[in-house]
PDB file of N, CA and C in Angstrom:
ATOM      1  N   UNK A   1     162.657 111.086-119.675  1.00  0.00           N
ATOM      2  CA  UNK A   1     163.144 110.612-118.393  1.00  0.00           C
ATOM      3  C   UNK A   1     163.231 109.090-118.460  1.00  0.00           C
ATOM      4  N   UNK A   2     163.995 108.558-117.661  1.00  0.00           N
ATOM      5  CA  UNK A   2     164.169 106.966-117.824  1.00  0.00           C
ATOM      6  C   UNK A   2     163.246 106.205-117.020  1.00  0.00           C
ATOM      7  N   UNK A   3     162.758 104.998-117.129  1.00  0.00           N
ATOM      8  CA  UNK A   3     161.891 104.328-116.939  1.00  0.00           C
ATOM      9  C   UNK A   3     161.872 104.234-115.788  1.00  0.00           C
ATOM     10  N   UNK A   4     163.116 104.107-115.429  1.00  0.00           N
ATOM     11  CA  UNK A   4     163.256 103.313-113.850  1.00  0.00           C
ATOM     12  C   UNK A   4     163.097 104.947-112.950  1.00  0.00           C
ATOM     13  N   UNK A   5     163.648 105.660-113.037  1.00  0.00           N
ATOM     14  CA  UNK A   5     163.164 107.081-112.646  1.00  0.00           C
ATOM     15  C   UNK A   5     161.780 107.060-112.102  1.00  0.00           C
ATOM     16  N   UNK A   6     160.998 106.849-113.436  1.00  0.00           N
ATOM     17  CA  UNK A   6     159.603 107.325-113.605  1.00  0.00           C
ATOM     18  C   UNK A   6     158.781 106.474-112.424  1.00  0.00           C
ATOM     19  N   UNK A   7     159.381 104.944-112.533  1.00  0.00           N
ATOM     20  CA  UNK A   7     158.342 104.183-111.961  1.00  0.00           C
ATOM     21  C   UNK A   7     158.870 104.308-110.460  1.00  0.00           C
ATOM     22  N   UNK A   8     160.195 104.718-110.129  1.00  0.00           N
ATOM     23  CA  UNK A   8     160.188 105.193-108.675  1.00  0.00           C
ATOM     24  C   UNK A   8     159.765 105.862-108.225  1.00  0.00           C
ATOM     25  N   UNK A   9     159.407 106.970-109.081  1.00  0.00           N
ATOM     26  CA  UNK A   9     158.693 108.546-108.616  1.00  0.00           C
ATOM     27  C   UNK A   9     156.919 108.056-108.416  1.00  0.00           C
ATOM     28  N   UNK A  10     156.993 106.903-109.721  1.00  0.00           N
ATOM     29  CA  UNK A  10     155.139 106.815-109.482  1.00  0.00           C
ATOM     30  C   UNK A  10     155.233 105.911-108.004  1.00  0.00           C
ATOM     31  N   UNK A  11     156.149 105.096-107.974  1.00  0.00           N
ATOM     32  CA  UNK A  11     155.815 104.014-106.487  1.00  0.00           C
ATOM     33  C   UNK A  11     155.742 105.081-105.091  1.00  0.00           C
ATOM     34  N   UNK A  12     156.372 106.141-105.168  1.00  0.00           N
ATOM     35  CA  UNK A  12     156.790 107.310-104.450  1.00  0.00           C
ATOM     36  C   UNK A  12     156.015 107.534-104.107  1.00  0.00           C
ATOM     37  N   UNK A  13     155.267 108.352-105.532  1.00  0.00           N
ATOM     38  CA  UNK A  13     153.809 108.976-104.867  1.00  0.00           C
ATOM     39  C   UNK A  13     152.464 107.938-104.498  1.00  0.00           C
ATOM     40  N   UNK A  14     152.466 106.783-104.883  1.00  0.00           N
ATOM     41  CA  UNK A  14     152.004 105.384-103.870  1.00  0.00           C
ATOM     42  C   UNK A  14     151.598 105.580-102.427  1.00  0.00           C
ATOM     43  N   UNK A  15     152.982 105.555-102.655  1.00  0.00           N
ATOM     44  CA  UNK A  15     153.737 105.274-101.091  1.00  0.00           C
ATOM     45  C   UNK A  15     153.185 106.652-100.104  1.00  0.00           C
ATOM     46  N   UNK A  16     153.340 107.457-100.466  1.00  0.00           N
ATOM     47  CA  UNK A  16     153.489 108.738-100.247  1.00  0.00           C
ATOM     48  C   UNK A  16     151.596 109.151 -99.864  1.00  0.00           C
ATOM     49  N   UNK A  17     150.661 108.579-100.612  1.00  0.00           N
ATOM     50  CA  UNK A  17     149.523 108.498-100.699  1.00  0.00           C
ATOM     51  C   UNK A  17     148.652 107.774 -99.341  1.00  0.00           C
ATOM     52  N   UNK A  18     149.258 106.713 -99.524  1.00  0.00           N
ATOM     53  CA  UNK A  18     148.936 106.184 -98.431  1.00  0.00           C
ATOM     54  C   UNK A  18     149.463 106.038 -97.080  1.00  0.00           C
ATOM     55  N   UNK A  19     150.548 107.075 -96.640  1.00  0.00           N
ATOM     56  CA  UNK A  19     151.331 107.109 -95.862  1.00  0.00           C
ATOM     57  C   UNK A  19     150.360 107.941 -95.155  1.00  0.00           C
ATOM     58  N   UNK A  20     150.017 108.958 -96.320  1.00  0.00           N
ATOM     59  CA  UNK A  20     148.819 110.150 -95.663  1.00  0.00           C
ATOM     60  C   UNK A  20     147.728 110.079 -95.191  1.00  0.00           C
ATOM     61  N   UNK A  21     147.010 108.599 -95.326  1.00  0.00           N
ATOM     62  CA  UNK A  21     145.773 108.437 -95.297  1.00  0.00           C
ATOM     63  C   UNK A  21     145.878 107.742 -93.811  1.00  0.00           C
ATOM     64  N   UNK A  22     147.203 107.294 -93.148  1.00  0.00           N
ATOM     65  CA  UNK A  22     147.449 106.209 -92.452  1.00  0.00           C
ATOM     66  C   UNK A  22     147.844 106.744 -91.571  1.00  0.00           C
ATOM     67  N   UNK A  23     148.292 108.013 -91.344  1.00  0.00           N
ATOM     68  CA  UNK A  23     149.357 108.491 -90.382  1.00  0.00           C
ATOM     69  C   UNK A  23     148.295 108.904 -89.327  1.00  0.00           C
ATOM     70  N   UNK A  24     148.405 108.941 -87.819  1.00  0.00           N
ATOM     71  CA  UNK A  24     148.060 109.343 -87.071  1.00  0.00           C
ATOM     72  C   UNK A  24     148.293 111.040 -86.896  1.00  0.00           C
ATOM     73  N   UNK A  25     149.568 111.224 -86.768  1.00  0.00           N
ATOM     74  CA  UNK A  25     149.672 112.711 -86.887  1.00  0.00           C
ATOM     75  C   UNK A  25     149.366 113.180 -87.752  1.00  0.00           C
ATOM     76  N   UNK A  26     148.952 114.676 -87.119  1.00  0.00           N
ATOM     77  CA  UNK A  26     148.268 115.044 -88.646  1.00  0.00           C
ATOM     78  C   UNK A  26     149.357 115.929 -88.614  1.00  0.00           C
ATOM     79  N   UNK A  27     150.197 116.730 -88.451  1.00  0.00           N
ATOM     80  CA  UNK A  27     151.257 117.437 -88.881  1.00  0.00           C
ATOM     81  C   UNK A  27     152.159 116.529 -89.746  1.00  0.00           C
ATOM     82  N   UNK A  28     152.632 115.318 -89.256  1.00  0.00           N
ATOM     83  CA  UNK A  28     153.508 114.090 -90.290  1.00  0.00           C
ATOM     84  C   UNK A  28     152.684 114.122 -91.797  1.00  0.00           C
ATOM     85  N   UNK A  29     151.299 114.033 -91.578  1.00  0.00           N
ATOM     86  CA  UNK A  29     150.235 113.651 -92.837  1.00  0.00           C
ATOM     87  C   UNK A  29     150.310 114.760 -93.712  1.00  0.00           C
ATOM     88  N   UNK A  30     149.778 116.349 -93.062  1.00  0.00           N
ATOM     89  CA  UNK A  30     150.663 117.140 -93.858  1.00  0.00           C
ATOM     90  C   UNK A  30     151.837 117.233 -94.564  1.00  0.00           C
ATOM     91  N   UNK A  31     153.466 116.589 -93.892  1.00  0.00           N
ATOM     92  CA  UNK A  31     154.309 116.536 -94.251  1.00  0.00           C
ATOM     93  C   UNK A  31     154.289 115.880 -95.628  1.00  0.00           C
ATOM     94  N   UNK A  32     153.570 114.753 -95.503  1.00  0.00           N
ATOM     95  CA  UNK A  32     153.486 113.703 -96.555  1.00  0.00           C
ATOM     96  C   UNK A  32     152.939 114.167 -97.838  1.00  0.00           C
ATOM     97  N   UNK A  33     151.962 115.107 -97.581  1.00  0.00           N
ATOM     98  CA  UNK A  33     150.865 115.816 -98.477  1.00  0.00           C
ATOM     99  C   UNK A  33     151.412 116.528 -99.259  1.00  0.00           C
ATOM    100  N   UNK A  34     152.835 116.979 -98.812  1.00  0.00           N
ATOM    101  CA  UNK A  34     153.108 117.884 -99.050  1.00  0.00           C
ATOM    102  C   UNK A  34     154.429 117.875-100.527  1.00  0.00           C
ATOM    103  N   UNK A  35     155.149 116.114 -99.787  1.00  0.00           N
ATOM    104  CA  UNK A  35     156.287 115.343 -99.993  1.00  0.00           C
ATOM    105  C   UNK A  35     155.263 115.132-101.647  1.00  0.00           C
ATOM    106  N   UNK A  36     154.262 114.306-101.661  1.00  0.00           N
ATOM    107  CA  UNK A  36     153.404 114.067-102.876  1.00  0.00           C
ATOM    108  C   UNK A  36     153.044 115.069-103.829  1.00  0.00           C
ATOM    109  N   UNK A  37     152.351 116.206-103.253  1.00  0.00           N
ATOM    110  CA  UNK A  37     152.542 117.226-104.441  1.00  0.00           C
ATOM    111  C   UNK A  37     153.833 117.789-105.157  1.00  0.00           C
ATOM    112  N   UNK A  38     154.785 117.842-104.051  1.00  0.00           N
ATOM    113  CA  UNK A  38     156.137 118.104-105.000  1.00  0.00           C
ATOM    114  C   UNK A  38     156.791 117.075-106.025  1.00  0.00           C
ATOM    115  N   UNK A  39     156.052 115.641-105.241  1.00  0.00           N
ATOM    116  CA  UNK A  39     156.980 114.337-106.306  1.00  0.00           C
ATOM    117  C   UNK A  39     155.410 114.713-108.256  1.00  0.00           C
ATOM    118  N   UNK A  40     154.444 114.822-107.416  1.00  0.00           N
ATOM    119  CA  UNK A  40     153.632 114.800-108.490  1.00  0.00           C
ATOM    120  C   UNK A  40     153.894 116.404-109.357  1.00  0.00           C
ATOM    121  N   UNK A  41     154.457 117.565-109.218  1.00  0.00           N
ATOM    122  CA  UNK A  41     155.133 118.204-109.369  1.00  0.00           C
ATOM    123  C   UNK A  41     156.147 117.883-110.562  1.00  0.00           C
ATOM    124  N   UNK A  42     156.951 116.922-109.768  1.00  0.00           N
ATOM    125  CA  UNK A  42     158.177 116.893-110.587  1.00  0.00           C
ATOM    126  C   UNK A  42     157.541 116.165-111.988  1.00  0.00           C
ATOM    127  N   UNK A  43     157.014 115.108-111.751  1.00  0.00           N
ATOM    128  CA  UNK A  43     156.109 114.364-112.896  1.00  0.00           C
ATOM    129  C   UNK A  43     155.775 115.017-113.789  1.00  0.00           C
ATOM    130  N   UNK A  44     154.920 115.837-112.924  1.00  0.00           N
ATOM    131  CA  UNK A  44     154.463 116.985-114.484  1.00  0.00           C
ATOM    132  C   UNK A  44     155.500 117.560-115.542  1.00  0.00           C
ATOM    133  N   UNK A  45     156.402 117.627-114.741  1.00  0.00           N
ATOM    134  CA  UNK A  45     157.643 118.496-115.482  1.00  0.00           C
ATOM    135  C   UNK A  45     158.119 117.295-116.640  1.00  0.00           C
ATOM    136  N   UNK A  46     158.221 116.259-115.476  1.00  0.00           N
ATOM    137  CA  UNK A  46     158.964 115.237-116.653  1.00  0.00           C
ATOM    138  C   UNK A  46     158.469 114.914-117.823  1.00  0.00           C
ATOM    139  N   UNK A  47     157.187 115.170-117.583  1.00  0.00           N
ATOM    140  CA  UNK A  47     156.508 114.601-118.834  1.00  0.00           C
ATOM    141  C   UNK A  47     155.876 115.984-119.915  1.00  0.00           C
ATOM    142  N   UNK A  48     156.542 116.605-119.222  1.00  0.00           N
ATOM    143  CA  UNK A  48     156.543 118.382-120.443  1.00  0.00           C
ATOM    144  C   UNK A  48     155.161 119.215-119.989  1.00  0.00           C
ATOM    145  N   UNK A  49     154.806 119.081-119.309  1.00  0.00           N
ATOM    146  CA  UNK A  49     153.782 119.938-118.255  1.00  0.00           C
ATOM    147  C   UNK A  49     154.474 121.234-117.553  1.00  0.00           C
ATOM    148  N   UNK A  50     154.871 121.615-117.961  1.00  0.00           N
ATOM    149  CA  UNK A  50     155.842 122.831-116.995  1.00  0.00           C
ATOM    150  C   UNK A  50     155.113 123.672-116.352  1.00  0.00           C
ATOM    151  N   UNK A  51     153.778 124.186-116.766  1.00  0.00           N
ATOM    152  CA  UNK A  51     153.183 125.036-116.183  1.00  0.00           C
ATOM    153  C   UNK A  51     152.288 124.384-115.009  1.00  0.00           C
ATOM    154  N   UNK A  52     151.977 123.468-115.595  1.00  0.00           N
ATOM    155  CA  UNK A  52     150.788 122.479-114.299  1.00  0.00           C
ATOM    156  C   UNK A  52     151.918 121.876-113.649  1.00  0.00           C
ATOM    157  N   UNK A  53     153.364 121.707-113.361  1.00  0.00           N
ATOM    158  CA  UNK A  53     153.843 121.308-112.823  1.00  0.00           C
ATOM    159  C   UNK A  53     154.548 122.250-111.568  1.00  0.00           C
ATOM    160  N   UNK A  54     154.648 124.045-111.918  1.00  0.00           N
ATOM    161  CA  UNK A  54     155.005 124.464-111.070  1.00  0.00           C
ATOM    162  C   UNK A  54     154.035 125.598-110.620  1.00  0.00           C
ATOM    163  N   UNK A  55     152.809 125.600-110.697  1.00  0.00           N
ATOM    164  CA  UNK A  55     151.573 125.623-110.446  1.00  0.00           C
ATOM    165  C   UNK A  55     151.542 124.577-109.096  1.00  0.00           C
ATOM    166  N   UNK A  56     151.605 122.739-109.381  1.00  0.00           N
ATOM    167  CA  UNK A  56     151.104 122.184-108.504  1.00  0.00           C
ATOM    168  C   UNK A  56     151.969 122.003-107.507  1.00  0.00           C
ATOM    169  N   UNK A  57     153.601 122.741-107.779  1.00  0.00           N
ATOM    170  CA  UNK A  57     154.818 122.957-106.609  1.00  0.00           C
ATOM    171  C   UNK A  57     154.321 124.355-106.253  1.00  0.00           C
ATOM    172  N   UNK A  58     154.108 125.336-106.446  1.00  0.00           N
ATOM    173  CA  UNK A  58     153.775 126.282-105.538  1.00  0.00           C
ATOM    174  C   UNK A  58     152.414 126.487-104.495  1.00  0.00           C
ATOM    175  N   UNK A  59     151.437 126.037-105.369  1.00  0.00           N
ATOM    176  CA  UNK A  59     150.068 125.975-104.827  1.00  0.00           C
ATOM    177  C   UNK A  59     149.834 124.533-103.460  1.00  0.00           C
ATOM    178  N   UNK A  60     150.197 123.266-104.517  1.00  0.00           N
ATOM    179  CA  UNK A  60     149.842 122.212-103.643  1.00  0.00           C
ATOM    180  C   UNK A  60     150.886 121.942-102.768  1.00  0.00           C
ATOM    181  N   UNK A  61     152.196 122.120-102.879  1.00  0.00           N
ATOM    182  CA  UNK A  61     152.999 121.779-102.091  1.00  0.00           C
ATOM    183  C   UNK A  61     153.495 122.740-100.931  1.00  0.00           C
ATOM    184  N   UNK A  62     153.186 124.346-101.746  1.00  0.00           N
ATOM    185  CA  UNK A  62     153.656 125.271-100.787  1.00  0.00           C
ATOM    186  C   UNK A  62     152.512 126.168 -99.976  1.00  0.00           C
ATOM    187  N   UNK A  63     151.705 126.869-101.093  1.00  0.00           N
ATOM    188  CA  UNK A  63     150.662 127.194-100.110  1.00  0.00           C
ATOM    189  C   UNK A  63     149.536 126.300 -99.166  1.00  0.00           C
ATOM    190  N   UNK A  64     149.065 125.512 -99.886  1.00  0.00           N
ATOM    191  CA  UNK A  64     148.240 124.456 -99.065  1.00  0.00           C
ATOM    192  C   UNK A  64     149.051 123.906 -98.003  1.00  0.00           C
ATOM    193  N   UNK A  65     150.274 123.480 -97.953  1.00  0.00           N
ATOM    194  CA  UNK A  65     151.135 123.055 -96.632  1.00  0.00           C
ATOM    195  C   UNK A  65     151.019 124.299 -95.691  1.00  0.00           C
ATOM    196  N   UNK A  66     151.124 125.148 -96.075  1.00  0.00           N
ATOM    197  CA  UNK A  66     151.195 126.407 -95.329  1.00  0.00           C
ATOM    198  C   UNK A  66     149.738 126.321 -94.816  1.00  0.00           C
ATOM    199  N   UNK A  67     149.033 126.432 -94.865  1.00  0.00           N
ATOM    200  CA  UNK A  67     147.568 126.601 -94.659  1.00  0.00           C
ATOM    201  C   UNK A  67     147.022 125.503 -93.941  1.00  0.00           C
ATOM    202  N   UNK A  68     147.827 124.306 -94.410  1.00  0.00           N
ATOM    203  CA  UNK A  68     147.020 123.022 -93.244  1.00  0.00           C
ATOM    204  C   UNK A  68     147.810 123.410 -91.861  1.00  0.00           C
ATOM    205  N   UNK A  69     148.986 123.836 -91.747  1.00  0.00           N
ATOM    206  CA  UNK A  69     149.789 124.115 -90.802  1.00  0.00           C
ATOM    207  C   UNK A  69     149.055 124.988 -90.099  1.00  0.00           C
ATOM    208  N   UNK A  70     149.037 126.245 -90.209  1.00  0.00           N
ATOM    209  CA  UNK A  70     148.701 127.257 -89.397  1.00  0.00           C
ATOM    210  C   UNK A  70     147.033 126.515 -89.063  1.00  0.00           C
ATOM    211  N   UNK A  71     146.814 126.042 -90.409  1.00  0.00           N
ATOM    212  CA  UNK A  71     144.756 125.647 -89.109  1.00  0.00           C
ATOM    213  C   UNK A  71     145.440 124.545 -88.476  1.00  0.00           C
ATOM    214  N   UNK A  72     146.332 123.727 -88.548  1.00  0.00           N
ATOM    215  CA  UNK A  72     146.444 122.672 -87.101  1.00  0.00           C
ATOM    216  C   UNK A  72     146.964 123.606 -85.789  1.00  0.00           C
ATOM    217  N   UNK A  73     147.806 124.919 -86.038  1.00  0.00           N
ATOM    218  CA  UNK A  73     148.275 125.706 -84.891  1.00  0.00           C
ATOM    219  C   UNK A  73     146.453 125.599 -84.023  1.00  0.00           C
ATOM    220  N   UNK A  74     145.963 126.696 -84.949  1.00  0.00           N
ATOM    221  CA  UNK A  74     144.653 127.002 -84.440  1.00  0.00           C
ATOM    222  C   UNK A  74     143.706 126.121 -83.550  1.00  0.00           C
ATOM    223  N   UNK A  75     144.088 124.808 -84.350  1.00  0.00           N
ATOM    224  CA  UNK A  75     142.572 123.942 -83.585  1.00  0.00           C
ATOM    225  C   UNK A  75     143.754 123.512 -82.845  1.00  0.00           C
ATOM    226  N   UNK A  76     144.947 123.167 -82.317  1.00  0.00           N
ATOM    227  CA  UNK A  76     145.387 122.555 -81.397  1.00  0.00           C
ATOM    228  C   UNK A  76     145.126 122.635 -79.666  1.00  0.00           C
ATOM    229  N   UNK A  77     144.897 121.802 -79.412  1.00  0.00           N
ATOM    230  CA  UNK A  77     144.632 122.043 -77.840  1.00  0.00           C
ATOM    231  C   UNK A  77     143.128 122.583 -77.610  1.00  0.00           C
ATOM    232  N   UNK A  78     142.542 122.606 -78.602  1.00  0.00           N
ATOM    233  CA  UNK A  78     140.765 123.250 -77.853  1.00  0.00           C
ATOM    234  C   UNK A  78     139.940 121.413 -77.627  1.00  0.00           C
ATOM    235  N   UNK A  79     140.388 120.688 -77.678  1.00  0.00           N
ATOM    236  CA  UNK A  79     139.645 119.568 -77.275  1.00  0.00           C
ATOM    237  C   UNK A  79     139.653 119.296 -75.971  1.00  0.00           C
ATOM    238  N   UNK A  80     140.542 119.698 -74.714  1.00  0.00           N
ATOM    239  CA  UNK A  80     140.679 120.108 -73.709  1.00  0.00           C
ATOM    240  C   UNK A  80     139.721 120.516 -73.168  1.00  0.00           C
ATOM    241  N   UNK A  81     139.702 121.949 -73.875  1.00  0.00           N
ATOM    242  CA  UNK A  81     138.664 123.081 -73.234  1.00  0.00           C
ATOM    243  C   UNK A  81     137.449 122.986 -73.245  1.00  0.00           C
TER     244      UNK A  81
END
């Protein structure tokens, strides 16, 4: 992969890192969480990881998104009550 590629994808997941740590929403923060495992995903691939790479696109990007989602459904709104 080409350099300039690589080091956008690493500034990406940077960016992407601390977007998550920063965000008030936590559904956006998920989003982000989610945006990072797929860029760190692709990484793997690029760099000949194929299996830890779509391992960490199905697991980290798809099931764990799935799963922070439905527990934010759950706890939403009981701080109210």
């Amino acid at each position: 992969m080409n350099l300039f590629i690589e080091t956008t994808m690493f500034l990406l997941l940077i960016a992407s890192a601390i977007a998550a740590i920063e965000l008030r929403d936590l559904l956006a923060a998920v989003v982000v969480t989610s945006v990072f495992s797929f860029v760190l995903a692709t990484l793997f691939v690029a760099f000949g990881a194929v299996d830890v790479g779509f391992t960490e696109a199905v697991v980290g990007a798809g099931v764990v998104g799935v799963y922070y989602i439905a527990m934010l459904l759950h706890t939403e709104g009981r701080a109210d009550d």
